[in-house]
PDB file of N, CA and C in Angstrom:
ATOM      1  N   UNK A   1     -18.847   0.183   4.320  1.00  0.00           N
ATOM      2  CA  UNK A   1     -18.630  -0.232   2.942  1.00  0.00           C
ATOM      3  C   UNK A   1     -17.131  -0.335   2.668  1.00  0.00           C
ATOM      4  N   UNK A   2     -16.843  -1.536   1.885  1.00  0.00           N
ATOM      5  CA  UNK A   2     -15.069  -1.563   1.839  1.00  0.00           C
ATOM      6  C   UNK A   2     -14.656  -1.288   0.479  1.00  0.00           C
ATOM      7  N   UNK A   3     -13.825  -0.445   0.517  1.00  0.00           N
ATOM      8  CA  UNK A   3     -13.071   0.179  -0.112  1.00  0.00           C
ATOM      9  C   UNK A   3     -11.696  -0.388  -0.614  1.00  0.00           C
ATOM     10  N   UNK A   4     -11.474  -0.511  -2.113  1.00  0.00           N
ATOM     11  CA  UNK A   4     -10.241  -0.819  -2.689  1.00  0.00           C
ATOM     12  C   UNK A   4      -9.777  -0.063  -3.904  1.00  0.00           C
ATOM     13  N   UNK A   5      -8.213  -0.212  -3.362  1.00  0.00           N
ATOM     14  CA  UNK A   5      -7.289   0.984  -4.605  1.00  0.00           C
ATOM     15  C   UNK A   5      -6.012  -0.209  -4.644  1.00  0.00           C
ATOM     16  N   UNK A   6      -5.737   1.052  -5.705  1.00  0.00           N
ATOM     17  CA  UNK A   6      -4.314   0.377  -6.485  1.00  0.00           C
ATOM     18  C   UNK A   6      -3.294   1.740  -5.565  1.00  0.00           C
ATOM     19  N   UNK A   7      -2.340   1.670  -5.230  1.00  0.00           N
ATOM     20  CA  UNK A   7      -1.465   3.191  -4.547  1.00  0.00           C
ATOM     21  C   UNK A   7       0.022   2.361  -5.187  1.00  0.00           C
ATOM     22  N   UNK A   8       0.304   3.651  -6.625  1.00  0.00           N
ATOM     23  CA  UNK A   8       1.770   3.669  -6.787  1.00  0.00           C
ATOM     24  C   UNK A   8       2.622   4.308  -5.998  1.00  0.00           C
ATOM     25  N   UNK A   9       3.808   4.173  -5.574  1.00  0.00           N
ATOM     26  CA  UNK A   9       4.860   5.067  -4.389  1.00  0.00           C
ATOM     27  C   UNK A   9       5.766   4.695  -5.551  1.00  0.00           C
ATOM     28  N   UNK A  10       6.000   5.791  -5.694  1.00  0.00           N
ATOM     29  CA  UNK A  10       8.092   6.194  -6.136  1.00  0.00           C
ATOM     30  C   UNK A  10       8.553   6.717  -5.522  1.00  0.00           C
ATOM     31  N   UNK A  11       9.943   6.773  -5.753  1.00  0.00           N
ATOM     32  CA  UNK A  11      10.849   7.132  -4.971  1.00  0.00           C
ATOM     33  C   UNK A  11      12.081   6.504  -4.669  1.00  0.00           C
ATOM     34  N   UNK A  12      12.645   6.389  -3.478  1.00  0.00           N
ATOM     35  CA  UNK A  12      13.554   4.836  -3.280  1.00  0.00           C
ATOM     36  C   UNK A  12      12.496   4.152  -2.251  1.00  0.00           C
ATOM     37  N   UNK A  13      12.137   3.087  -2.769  1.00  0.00           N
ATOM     38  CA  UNK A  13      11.490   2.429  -2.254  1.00  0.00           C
ATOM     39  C   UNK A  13      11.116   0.993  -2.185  1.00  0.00           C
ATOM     40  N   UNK A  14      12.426   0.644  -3.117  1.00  0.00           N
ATOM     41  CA  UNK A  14      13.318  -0.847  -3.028  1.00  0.00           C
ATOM     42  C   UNK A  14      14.350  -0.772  -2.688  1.00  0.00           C
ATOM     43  N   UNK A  15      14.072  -2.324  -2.070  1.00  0.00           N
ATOM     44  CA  UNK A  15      16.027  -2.097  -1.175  1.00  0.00           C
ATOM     45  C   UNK A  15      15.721  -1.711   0.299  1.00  0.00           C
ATOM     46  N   UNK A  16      14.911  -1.109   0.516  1.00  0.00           N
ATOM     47  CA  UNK A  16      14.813  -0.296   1.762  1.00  0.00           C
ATOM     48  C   UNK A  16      13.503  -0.919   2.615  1.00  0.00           C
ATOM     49  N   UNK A  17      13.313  -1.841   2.676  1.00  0.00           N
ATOM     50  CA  UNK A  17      12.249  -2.825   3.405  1.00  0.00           C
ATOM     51  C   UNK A  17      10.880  -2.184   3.130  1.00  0.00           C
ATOM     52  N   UNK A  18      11.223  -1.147   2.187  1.00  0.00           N
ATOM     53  CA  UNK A  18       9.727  -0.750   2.357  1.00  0.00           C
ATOM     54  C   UNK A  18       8.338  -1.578   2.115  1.00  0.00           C
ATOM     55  N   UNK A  19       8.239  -3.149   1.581  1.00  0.00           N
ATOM     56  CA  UNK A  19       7.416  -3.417   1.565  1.00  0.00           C
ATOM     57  C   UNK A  19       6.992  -4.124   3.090  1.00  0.00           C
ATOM     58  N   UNK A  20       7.801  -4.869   3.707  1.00  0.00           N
ATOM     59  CA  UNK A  20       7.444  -5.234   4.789  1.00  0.00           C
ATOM     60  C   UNK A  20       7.153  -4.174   6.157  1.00  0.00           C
ATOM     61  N   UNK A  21       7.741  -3.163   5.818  1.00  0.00           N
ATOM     62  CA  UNK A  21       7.363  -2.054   6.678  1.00  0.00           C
ATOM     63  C   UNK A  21       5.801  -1.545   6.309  1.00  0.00           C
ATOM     64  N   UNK A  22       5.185  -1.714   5.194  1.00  0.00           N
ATOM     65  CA  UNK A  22       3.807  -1.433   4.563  1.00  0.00           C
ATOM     66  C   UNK A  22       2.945  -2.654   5.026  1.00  0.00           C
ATOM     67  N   UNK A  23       3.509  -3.985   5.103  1.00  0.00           N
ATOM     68  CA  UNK A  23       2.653  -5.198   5.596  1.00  0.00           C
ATOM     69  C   UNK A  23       2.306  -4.622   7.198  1.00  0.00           C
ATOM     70  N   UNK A  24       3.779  -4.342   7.711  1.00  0.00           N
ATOM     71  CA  UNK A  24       3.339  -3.946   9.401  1.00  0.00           C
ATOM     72  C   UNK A  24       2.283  -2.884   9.363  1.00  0.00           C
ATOM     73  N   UNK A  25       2.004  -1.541   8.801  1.00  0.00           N
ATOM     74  CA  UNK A  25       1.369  -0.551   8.994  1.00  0.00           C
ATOM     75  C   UNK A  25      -0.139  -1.285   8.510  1.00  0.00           C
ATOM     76  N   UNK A  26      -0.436  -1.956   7.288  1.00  0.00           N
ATOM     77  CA  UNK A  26      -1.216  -2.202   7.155  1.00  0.00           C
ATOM     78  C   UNK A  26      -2.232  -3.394   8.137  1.00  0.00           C
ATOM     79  N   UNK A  27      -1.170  -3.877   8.937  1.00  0.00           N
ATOM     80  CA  UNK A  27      -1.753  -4.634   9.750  1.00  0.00           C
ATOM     81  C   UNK A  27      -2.259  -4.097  10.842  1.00  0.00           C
ATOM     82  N   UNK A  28      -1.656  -2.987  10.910  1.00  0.00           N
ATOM     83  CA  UNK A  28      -2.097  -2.341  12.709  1.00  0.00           C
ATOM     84  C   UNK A  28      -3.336  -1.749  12.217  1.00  0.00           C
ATOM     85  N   UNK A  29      -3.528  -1.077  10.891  1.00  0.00           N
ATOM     86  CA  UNK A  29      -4.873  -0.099  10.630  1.00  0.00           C
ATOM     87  C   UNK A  29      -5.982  -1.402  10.413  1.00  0.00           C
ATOM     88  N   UNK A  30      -5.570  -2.567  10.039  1.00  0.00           N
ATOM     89  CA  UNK A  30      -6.883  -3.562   9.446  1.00  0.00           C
ATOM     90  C   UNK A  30      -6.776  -3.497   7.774  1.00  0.00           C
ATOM     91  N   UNK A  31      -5.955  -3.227   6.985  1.00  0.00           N
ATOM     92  CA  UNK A  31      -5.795  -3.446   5.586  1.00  0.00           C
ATOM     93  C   UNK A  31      -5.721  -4.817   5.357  1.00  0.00           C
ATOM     94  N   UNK A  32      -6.584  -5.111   3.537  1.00  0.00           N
ATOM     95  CA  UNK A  32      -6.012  -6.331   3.049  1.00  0.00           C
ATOM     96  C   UNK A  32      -5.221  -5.835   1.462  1.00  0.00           C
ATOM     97  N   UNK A  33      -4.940  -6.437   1.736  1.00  0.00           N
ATOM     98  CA  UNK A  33      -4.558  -6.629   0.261  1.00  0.00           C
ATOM     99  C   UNK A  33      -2.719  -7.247  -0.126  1.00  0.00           C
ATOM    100  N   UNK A  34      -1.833  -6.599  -1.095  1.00  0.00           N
ATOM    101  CA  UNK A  34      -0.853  -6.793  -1.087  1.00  0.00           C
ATOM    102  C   UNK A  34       0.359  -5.951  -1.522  1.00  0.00           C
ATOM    103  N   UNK A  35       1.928  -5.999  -1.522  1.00  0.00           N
ATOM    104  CA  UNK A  35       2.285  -5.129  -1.876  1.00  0.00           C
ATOM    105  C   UNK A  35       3.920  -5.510  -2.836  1.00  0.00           C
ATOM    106  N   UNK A  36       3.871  -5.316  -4.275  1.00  0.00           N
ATOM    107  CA  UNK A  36       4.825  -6.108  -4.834  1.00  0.00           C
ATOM    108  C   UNK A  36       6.159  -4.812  -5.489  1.00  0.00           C
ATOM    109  N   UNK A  37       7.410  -5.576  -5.824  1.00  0.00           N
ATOM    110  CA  UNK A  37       8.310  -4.091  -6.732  1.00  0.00           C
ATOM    111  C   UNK A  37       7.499  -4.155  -8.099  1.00  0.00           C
ATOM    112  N   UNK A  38       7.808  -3.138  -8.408  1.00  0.00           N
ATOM    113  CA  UNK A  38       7.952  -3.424 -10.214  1.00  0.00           C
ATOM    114  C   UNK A  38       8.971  -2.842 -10.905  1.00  0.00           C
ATOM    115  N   UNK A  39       9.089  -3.364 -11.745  1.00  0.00           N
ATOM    116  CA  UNK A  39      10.350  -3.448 -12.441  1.00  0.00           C
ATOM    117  C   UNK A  39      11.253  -2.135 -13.289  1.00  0.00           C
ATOM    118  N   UNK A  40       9.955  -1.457 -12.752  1.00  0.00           N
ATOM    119  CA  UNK A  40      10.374   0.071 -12.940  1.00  0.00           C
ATOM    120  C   UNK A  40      10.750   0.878 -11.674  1.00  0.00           C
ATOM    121  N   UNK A  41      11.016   0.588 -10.362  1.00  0.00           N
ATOM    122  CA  UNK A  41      11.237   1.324  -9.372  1.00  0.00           C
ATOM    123  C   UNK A  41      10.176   1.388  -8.009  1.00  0.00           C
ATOM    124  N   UNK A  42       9.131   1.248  -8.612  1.00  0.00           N
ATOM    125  CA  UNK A  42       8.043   1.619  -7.956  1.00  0.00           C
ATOM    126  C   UNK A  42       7.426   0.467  -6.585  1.00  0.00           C
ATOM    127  N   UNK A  43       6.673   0.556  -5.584  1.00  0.00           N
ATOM    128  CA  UNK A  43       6.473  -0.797  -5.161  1.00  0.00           C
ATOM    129  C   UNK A  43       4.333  -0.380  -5.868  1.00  0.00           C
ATOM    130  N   UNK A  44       3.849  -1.009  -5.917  1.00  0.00           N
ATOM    131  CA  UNK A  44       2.636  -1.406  -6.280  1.00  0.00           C
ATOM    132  C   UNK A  44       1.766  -1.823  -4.637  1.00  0.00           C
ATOM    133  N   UNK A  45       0.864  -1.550  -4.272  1.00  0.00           N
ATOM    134  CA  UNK A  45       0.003  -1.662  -3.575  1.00  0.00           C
ATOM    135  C   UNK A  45      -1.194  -1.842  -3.590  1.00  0.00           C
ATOM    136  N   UNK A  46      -2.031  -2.958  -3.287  1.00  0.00           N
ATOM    137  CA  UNK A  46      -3.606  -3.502  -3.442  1.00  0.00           C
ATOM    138  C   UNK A  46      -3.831  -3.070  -1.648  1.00  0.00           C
ATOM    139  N   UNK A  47      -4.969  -2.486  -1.766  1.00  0.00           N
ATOM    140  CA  UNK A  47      -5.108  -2.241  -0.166  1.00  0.00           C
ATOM    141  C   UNK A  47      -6.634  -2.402  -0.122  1.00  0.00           C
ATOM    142  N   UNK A  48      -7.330  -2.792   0.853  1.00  0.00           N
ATOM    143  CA  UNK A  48      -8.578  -2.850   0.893  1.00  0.00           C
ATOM    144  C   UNK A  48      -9.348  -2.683   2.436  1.00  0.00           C
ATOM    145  N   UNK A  49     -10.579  -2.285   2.296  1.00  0.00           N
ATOM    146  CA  UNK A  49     -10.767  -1.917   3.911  1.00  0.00           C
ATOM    147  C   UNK A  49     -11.615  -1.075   3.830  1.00  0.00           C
ATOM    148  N   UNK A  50     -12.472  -0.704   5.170  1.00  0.00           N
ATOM    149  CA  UNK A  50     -13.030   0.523   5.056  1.00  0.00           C
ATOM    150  C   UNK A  50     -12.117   2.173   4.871  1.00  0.00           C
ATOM    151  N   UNK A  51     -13.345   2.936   4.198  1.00  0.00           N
ATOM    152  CA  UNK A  51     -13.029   4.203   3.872  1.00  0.00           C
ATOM    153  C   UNK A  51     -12.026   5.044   4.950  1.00  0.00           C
ATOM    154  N   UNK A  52     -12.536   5.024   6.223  1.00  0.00           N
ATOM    155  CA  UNK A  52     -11.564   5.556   6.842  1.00  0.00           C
ATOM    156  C   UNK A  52      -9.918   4.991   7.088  1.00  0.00           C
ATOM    157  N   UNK A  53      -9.968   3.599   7.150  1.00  0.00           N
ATOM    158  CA  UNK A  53      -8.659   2.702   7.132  1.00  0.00           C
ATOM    159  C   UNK A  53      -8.286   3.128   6.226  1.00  0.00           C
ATOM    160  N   UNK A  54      -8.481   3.227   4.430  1.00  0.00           N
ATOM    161  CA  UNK A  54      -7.897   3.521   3.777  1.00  0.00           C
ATOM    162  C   UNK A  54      -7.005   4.911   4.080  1.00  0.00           C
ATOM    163  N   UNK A  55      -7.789   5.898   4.019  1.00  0.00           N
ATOM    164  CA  UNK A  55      -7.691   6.872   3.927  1.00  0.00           C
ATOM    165  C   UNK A  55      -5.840   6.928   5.117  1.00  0.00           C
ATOM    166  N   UNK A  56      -6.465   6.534   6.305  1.00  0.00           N
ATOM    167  CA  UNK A  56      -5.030   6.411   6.792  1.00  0.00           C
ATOM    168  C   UNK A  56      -3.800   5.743   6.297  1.00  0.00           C
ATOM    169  N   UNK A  57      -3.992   4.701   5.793  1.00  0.00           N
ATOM    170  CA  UNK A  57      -3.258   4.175   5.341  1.00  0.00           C
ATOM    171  C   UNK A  57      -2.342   4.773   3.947  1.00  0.00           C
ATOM    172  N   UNK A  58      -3.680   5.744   2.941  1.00  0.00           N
ATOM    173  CA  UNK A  58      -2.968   6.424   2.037  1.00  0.00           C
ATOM    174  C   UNK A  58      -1.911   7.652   2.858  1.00  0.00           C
ATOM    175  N   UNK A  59      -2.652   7.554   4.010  1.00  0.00           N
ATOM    176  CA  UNK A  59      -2.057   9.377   4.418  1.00  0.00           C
ATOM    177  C   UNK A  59      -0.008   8.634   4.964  1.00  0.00           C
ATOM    178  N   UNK A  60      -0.244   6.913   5.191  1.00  0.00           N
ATOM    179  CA  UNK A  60       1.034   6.984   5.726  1.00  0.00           C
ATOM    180  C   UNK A  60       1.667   6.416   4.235  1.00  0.00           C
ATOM    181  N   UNK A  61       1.418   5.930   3.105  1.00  0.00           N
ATOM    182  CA  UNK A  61       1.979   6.207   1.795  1.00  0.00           C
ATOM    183  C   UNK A  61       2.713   7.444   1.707  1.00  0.00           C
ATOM    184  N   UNK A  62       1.863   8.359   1.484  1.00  0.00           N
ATOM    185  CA  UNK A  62       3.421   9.231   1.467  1.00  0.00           C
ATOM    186  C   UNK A  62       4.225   9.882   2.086  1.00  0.00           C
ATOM    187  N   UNK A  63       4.005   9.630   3.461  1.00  0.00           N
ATOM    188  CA  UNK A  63       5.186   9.224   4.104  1.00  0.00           C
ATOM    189  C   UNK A  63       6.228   8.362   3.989  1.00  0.00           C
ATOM    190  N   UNK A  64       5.896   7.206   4.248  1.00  0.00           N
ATOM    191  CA  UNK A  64       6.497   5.699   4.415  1.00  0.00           C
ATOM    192  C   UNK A  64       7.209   5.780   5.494  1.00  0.00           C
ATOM    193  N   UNK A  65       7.765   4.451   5.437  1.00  0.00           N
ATOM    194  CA  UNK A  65       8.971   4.328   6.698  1.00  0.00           C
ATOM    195  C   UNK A  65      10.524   5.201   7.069  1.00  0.00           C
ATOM    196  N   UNK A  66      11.407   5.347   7.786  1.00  0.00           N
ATOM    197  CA  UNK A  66      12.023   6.663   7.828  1.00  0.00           C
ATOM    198  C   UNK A  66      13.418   5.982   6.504  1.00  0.00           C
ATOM    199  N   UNK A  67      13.302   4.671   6.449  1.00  0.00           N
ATOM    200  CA  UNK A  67      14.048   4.100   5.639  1.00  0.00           C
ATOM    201  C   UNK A  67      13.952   4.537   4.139  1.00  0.00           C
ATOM    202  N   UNK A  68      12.857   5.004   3.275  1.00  0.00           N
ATOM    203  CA  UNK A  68      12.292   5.146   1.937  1.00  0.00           C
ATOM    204  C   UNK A  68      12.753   7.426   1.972  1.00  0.00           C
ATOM    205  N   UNK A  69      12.463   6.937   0.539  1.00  0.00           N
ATOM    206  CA  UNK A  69      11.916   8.532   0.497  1.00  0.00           C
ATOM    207  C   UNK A  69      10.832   8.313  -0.695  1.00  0.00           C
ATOM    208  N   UNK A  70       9.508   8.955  -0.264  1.00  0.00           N
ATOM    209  CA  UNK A  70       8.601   9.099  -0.748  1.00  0.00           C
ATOM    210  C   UNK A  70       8.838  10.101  -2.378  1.00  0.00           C
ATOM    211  N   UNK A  71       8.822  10.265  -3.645  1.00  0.00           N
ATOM    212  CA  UNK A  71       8.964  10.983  -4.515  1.00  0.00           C
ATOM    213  C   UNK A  71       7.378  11.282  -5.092  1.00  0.00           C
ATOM    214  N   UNK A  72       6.194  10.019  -4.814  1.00  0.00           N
ATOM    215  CA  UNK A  72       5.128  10.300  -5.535  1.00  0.00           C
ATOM    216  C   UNK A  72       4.101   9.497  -5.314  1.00  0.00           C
ATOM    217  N   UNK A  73       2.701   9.577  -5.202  1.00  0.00           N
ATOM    218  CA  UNK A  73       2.148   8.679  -5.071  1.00  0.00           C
ATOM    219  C   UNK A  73       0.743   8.439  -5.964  1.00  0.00           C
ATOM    220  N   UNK A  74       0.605   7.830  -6.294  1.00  0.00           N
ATOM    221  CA  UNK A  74      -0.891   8.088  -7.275  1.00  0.00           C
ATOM    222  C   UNK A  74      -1.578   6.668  -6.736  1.00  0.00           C
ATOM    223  N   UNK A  75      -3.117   7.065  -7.113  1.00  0.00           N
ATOM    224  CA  UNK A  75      -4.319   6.663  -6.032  1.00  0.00           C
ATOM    225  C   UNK A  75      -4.798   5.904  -7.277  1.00  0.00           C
ATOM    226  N   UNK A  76      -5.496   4.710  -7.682  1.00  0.00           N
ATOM    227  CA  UNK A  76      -6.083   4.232  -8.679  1.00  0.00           C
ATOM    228  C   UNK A  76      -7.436   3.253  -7.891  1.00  0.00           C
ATOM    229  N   UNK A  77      -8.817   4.273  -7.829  1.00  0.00           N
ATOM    230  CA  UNK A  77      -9.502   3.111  -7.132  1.00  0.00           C
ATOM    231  C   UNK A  77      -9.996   1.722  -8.418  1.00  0.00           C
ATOM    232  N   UNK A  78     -10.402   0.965  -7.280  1.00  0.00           N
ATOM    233  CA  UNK A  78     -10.731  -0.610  -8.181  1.00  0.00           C
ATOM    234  C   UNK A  78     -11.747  -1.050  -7.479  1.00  0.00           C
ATOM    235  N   UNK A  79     -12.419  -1.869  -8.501  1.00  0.00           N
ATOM    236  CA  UNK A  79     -13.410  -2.404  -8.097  1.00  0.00           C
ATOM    237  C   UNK A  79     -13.447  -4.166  -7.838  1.00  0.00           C
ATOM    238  N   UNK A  80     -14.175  -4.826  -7.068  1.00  0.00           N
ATOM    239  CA  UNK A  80     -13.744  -6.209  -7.169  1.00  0.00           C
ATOM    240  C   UNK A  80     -14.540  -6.984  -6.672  1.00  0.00           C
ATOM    241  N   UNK A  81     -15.117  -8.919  -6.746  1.00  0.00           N
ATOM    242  CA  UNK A  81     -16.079  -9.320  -6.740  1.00  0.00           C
ATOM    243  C   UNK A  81     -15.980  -9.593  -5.225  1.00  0.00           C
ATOM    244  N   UNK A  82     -14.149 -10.605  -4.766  1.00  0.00           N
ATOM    245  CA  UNK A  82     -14.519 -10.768  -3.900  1.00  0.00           C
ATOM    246  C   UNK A  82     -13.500  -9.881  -2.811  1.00  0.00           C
ATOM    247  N   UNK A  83     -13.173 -10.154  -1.367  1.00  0.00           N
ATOM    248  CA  UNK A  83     -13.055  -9.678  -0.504  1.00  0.00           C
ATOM    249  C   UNK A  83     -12.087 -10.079  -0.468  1.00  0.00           C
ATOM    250  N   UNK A  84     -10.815  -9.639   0.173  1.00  0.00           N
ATOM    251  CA  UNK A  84      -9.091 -10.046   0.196  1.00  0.00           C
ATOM    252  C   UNK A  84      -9.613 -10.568   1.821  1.00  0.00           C
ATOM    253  N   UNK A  85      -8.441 -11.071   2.119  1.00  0.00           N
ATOM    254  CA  UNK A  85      -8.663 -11.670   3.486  1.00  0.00           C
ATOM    255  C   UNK A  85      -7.178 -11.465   4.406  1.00  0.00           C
ATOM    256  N   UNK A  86      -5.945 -11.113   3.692  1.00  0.00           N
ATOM    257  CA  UNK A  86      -4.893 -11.052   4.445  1.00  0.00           C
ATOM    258  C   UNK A  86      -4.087  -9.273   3.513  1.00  0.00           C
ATOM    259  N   UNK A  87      -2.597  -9.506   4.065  1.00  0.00           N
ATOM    260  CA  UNK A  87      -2.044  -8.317   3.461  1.00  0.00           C
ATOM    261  C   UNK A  87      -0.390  -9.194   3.131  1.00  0.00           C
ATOM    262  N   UNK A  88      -0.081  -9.712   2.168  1.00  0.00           N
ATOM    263  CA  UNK A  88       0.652 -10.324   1.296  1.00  0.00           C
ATOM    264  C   UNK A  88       1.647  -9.720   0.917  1.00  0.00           C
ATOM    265  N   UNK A  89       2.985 -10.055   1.350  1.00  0.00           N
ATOM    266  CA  UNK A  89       4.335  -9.324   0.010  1.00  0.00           C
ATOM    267  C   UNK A  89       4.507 -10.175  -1.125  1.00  0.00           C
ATOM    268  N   UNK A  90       4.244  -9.440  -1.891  1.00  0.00           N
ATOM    269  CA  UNK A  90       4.561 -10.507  -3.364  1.00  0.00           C
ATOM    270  C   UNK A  90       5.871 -10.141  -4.163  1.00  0.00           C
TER     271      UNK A  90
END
């Protein structure tokens, strides 16, 4: 069954490639979705996939890449009609 969330990261986490470093990770686990800044600091994340993919994928959120520093992360699941098909920087 596939699984989709919203995952806020703060921290420094613009500027610091962290979104394309999140496209690579998400590609090696099998994630879709996408990952944009916002205008408050934060990068925004749509991720989708099975339960266990997620789950890894949240566990390397707060981590991130050695470039970022992680300050926070909050989990927002979502629901949705159809199925993402790639993993997108917006």
């Amino acid at each position: 069954m596939m699984r989709r969330v919203k995952i806020l990261v703060s921290g420094r986490v613009q500027g610091v490639y962290f979104r394309m470093f999140t496209q690579k990770k998400a590609k090696q686990i099998g994630i879709n979705g996408c990952a944009r800044n916002l205008s408050d600091g934060r990068v925004e994340i749509i991720a989708e996939a099975d339960h266990g993919s997620i789950e890894k994928f949240i566990k390397w959120c707060h981590k991130g890449p050695v470039t970022a520093r992680i300050d926070h992360v909050e989990i927002a699941e979502l629901h949705s009609d159809e199925a993402l098909t790639s993993f997108e920087i917006k």
